[in-house]
PDB file of N, CA and C in Angstrom:
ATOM      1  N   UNK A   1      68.410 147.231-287.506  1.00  0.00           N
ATOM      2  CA  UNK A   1      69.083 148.069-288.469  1.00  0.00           C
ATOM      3  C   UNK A   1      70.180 148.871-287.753  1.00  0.00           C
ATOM      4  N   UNK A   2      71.172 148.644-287.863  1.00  0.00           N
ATOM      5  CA  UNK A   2      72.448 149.632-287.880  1.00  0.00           C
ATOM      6  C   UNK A   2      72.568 150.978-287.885  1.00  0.00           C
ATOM      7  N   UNK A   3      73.114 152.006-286.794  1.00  0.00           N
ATOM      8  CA  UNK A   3      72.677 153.267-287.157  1.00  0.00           C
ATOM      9  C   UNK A   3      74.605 153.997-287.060  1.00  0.00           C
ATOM     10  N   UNK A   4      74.409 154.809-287.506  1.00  0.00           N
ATOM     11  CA  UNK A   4      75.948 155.646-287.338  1.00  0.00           C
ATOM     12  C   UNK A   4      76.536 155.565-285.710  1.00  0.00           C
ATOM     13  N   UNK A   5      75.512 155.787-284.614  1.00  0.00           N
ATOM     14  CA  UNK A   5      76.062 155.268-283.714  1.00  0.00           C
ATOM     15  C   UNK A   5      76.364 154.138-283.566  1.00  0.00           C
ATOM     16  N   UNK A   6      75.678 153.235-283.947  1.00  0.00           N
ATOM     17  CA  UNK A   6      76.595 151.883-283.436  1.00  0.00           C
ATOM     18  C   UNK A   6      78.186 151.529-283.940  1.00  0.00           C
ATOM     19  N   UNK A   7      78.680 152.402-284.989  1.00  0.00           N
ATOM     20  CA  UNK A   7      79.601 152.208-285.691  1.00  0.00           C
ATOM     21  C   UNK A   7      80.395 152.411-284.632  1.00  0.00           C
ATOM     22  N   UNK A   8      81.702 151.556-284.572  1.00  0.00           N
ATOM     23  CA  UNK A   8      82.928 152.006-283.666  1.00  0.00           C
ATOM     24  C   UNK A   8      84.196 153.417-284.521  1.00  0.00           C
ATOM     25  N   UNK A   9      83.999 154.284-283.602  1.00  0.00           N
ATOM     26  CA  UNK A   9      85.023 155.403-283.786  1.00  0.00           C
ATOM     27  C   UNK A   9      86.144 154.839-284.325  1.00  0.00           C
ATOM     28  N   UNK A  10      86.271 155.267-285.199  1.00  0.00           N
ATOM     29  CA  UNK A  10      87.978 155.456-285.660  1.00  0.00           C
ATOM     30  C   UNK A  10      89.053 156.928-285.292  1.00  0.00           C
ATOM     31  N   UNK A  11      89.893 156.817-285.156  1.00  0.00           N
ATOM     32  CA  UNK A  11      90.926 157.912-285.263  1.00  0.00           C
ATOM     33  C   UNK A  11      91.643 157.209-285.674  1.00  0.00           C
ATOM     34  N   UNK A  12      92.679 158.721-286.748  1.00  0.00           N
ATOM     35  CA  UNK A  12      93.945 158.424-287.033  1.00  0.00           C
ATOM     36  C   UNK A  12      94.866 159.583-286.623  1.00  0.00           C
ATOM     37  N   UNK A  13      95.966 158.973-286.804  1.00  0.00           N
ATOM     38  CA  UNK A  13      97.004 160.561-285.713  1.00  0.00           C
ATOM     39  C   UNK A  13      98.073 159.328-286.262  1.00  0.00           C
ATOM     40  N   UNK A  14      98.831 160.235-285.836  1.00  0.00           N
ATOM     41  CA  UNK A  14     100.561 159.708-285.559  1.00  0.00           C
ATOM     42  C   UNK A  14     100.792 159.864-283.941  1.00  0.00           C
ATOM     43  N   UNK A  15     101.476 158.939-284.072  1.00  0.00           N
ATOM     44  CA  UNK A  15     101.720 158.263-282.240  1.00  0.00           C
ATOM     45  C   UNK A  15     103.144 159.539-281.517  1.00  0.00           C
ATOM     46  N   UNK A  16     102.915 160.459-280.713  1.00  0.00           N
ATOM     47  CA  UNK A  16     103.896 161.589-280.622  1.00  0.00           C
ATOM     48  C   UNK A  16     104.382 161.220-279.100  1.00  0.00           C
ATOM     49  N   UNK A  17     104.243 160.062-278.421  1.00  0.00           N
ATOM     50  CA  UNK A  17     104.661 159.909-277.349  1.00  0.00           C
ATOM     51  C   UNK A  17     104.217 158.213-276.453  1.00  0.00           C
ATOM     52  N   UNK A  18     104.257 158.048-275.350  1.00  0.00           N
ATOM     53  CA  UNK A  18     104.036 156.830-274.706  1.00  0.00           C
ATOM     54  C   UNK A  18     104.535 156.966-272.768  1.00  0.00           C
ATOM     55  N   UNK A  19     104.041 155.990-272.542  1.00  0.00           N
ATOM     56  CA  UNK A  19     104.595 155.786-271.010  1.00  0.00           C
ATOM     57  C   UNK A  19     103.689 154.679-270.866  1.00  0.00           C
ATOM     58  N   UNK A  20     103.882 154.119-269.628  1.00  0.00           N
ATOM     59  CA  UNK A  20     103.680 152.899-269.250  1.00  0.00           C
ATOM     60  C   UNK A  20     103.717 153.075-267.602  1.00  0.00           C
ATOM     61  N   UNK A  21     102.848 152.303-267.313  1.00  0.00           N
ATOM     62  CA  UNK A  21     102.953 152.064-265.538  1.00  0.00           C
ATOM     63  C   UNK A  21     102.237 150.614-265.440  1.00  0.00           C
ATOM     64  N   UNK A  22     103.733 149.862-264.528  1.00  0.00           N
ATOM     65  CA  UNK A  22     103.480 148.565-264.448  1.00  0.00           C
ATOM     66  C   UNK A  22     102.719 148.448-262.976  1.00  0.00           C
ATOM     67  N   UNK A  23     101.518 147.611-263.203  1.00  0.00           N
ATOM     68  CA  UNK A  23     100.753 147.764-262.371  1.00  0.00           C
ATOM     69  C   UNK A  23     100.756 146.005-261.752  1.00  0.00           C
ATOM     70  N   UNK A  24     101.475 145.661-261.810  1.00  0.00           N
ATOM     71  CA  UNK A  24     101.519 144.100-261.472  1.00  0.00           C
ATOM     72  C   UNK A  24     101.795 143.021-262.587  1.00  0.00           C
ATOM     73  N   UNK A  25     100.284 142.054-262.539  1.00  0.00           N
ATOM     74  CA  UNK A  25     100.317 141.107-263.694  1.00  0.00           C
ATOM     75  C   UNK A  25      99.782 141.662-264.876  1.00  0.00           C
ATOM     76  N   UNK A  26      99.612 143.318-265.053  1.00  0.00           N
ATOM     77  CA  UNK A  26      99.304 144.113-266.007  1.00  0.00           C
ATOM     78  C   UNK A  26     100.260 145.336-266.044  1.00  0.00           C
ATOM     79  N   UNK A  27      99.722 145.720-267.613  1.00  0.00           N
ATOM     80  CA  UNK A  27     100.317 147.019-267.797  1.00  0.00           C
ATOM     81  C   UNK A  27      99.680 148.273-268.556  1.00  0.00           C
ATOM     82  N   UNK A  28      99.422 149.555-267.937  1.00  0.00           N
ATOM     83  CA  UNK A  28      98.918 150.299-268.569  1.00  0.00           C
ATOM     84  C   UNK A  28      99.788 151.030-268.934  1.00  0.00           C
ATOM     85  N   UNK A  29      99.082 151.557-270.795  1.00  0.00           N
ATOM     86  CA  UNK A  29     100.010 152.153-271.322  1.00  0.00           C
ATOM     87  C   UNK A  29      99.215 153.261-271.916  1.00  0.00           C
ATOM     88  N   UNK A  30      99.551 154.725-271.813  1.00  0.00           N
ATOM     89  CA  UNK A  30      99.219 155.567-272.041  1.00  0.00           C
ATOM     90  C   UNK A  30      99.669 156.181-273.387  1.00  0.00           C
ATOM     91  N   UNK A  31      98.913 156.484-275.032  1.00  0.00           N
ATOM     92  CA  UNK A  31      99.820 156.694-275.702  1.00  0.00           C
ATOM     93  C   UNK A  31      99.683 157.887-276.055  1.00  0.00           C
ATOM     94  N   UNK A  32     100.172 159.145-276.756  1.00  0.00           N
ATOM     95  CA  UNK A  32      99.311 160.414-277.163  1.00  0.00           C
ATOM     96  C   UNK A  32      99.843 160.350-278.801  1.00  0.00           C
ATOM     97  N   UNK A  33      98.805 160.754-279.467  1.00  0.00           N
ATOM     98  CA  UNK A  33      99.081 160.834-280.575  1.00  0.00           C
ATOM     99  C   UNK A  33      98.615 162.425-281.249  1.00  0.00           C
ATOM    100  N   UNK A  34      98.538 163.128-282.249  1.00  0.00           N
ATOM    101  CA  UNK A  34      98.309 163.881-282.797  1.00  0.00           C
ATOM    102  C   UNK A  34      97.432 163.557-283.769  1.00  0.00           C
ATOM    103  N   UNK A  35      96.374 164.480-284.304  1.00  0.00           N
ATOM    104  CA  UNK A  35      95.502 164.353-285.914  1.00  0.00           C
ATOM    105  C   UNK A  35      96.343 165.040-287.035  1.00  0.00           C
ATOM    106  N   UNK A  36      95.724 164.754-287.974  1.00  0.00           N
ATOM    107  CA  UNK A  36      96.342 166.002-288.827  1.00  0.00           C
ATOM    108  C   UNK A  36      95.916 166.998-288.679  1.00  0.00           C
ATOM    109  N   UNK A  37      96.502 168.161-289.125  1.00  0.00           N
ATOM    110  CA  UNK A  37      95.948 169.394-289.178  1.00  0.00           C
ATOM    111  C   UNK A  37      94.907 169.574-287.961  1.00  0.00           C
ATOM    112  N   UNK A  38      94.850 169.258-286.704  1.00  0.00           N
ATOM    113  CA  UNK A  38      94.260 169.844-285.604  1.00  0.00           C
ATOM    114  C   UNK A  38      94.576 171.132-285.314  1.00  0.00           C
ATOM    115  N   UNK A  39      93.071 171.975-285.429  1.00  0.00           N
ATOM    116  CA  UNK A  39      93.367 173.332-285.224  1.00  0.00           C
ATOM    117  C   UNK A  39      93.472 173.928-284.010  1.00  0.00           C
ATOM    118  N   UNK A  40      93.426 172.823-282.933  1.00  0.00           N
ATOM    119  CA  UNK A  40      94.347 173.431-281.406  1.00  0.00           C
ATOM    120  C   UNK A  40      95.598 172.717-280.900  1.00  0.00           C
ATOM    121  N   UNK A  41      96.070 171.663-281.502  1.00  0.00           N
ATOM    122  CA  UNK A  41      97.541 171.768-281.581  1.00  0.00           C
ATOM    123  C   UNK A  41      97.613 170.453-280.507  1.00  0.00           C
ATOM    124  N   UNK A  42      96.450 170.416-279.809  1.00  0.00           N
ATOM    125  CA  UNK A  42      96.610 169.326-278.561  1.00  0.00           C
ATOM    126  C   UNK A  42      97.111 168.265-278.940  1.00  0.00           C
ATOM    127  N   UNK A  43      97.426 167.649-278.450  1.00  0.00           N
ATOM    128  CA  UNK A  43      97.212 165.848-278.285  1.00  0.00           C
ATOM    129  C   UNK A  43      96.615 165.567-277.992  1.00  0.00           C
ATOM    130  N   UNK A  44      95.482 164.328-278.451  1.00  0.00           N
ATOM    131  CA  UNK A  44      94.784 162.761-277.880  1.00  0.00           C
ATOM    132  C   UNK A  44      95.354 161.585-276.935  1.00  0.00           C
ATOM    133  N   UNK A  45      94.342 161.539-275.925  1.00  0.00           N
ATOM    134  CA  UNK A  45      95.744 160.494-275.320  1.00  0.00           C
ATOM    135  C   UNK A  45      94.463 159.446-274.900  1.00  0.00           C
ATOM    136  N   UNK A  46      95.469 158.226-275.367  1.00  0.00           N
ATOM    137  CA  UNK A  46      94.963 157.186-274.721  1.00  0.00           C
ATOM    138  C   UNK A  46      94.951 155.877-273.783  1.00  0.00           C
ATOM    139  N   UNK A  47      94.369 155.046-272.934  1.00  0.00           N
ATOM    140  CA  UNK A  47      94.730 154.713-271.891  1.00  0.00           C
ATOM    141  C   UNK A  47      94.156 153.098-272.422  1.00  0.00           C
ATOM    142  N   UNK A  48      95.467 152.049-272.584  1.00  0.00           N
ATOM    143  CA  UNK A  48      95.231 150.819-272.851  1.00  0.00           C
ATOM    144  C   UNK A  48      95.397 149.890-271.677  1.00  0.00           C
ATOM    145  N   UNK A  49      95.033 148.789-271.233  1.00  0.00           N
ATOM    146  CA  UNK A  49      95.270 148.025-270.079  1.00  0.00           C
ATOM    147  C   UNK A  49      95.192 147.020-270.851  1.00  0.00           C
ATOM    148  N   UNK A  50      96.807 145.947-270.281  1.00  0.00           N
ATOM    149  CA  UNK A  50      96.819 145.089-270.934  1.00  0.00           C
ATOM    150  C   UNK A  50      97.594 143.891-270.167  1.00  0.00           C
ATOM    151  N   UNK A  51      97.108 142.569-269.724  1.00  0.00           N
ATOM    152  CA  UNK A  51      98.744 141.592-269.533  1.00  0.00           C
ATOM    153  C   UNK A  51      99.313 142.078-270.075  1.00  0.00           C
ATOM    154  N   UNK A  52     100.603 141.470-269.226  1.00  0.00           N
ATOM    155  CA  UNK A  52     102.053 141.302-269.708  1.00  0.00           C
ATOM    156  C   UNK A  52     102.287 140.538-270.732  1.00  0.00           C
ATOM    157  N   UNK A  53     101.137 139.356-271.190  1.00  0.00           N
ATOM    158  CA  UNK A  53     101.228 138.502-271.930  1.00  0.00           C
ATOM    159  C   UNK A  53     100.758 139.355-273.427  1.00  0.00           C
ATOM    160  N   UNK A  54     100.062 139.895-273.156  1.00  0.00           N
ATOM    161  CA  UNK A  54      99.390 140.981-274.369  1.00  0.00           C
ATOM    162  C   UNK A  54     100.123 141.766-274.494  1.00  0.00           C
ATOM    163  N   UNK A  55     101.091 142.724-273.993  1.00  0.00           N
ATOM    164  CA  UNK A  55     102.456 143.226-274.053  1.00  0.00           C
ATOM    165  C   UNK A  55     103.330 142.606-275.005  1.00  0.00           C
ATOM    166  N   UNK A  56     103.521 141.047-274.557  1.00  0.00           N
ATOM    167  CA  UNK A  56     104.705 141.123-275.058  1.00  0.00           C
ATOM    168  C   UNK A  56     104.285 140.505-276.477  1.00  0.00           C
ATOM    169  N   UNK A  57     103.045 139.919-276.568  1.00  0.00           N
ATOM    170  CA  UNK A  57     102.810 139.726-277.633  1.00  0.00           C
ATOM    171  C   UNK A  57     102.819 140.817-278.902  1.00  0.00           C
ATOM    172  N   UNK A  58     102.118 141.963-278.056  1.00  0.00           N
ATOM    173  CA  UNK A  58     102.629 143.280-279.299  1.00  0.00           C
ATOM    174  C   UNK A  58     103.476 143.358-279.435  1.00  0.00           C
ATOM    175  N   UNK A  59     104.881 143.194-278.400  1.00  0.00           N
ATOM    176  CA  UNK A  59     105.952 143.560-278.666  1.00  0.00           C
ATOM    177  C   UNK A  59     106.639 143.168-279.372  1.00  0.00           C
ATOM    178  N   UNK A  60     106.472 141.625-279.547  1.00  0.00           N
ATOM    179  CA  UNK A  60     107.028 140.790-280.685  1.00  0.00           C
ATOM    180  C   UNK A  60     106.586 140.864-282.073  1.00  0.00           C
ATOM    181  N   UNK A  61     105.215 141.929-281.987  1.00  0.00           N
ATOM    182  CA  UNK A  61     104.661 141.775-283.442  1.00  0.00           C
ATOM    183  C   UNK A  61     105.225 143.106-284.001  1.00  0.00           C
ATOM    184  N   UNK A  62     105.041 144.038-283.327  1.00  0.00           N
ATOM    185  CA  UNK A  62     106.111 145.690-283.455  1.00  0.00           C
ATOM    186  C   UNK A  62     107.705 145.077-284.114  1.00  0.00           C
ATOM    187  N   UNK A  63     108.111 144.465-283.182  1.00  0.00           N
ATOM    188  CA  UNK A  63     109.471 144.066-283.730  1.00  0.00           C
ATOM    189  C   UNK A  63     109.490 143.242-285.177  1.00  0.00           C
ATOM    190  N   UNK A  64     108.433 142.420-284.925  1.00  0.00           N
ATOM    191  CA  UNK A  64     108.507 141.429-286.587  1.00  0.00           C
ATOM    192  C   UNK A  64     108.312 142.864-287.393  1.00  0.00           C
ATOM    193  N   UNK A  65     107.558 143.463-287.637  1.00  0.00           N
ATOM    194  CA  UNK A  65     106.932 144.416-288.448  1.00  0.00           C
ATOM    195  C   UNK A  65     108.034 145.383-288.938  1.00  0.00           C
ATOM    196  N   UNK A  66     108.933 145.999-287.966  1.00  0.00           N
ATOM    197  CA  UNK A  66     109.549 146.800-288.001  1.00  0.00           C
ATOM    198  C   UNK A  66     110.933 146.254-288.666  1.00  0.00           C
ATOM    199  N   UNK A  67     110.922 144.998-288.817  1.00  0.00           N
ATOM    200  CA  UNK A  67     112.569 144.337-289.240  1.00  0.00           C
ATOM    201  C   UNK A  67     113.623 144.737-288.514  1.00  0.00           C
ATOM    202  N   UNK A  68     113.215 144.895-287.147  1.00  0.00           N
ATOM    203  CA  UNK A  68     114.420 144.829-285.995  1.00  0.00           C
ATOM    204  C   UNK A  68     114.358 143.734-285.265  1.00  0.00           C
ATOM    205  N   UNK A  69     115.214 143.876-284.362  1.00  0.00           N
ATOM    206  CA  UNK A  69     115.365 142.396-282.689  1.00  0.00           C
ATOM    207  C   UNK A  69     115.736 143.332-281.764  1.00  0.00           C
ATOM    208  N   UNK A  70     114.961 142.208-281.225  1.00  0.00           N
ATOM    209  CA  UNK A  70     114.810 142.486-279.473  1.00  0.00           C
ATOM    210  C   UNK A  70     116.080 143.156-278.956  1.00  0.00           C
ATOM    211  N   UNK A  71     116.420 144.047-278.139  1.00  0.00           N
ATOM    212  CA  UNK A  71     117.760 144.511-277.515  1.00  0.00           C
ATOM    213  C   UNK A  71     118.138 142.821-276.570  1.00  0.00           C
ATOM    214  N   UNK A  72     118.958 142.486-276.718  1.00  0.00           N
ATOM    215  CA  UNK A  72     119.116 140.834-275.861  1.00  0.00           C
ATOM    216  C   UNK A  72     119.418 141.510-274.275  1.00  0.00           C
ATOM    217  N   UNK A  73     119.387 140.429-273.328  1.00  0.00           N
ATOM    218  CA  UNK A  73     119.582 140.725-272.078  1.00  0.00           C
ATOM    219  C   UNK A  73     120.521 140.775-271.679  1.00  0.00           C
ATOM    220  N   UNK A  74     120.974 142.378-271.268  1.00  0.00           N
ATOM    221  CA  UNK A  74     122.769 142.408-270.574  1.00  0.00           C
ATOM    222  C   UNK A  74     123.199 141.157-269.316  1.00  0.00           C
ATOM    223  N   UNK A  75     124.028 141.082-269.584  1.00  0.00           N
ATOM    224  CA  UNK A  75     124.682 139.446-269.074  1.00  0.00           C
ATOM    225  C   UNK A  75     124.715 140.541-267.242  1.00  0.00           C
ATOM    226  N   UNK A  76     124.111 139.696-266.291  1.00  0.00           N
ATOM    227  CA  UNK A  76     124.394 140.681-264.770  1.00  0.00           C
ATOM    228  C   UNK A  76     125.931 140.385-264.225  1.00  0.00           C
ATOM    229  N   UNK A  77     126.903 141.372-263.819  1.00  0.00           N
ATOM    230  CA  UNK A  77     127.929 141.415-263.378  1.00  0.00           C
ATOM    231  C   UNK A  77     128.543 140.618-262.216  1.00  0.00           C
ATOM    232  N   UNK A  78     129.412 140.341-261.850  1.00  0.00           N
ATOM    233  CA  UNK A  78     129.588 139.707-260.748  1.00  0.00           C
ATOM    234  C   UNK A  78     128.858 140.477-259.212  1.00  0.00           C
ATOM    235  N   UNK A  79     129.085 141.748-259.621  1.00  0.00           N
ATOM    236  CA  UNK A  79     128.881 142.575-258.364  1.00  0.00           C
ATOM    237  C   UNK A  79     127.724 143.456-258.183  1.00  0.00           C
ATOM    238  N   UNK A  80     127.293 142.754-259.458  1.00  0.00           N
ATOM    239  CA  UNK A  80     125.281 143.036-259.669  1.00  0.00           C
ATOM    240  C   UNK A  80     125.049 142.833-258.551  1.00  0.00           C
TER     241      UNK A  80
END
């Protein structure tokens, strides 16, 4: 039988920040978000580890979602 603990936590917030540290063939990404009406004002922050492959897969799904494109890759200079 199932008890309230076994349930997985939810939060909701709005996302008020980000960073990232590339750690190789991974990437951790740190995000902080806010609740509503939190009556000490803090932020939540959280710590995702992910491939690059899992990266970019969000990244492409953020972008479908959002009805934007990718920034394309600046062409490197001669004297790059």
């Amino acid at each position: 039988m199932a008890t309230a603990e076994d349930e997985p936590i939810q939060h909701h917030g709005a996302l008020v920040g980000w960073t990232h540290e590339d750690l190789g063939d991974r990437v951790m990404i740190c995000m902080q978000s806010r609740r509503p009406l939190s009556p000490d004002g803090m932020a939540d922050e959280t710590r995702l580890m992910m491939t690059k492959n899992q990266a970019a897969v969000l990244a492409n799904y953020l972008f479908g979602i959002s009805g934007r494109l990718p920034q394309p890759a600046r062409k490197r200079r001669w004297f790059a």
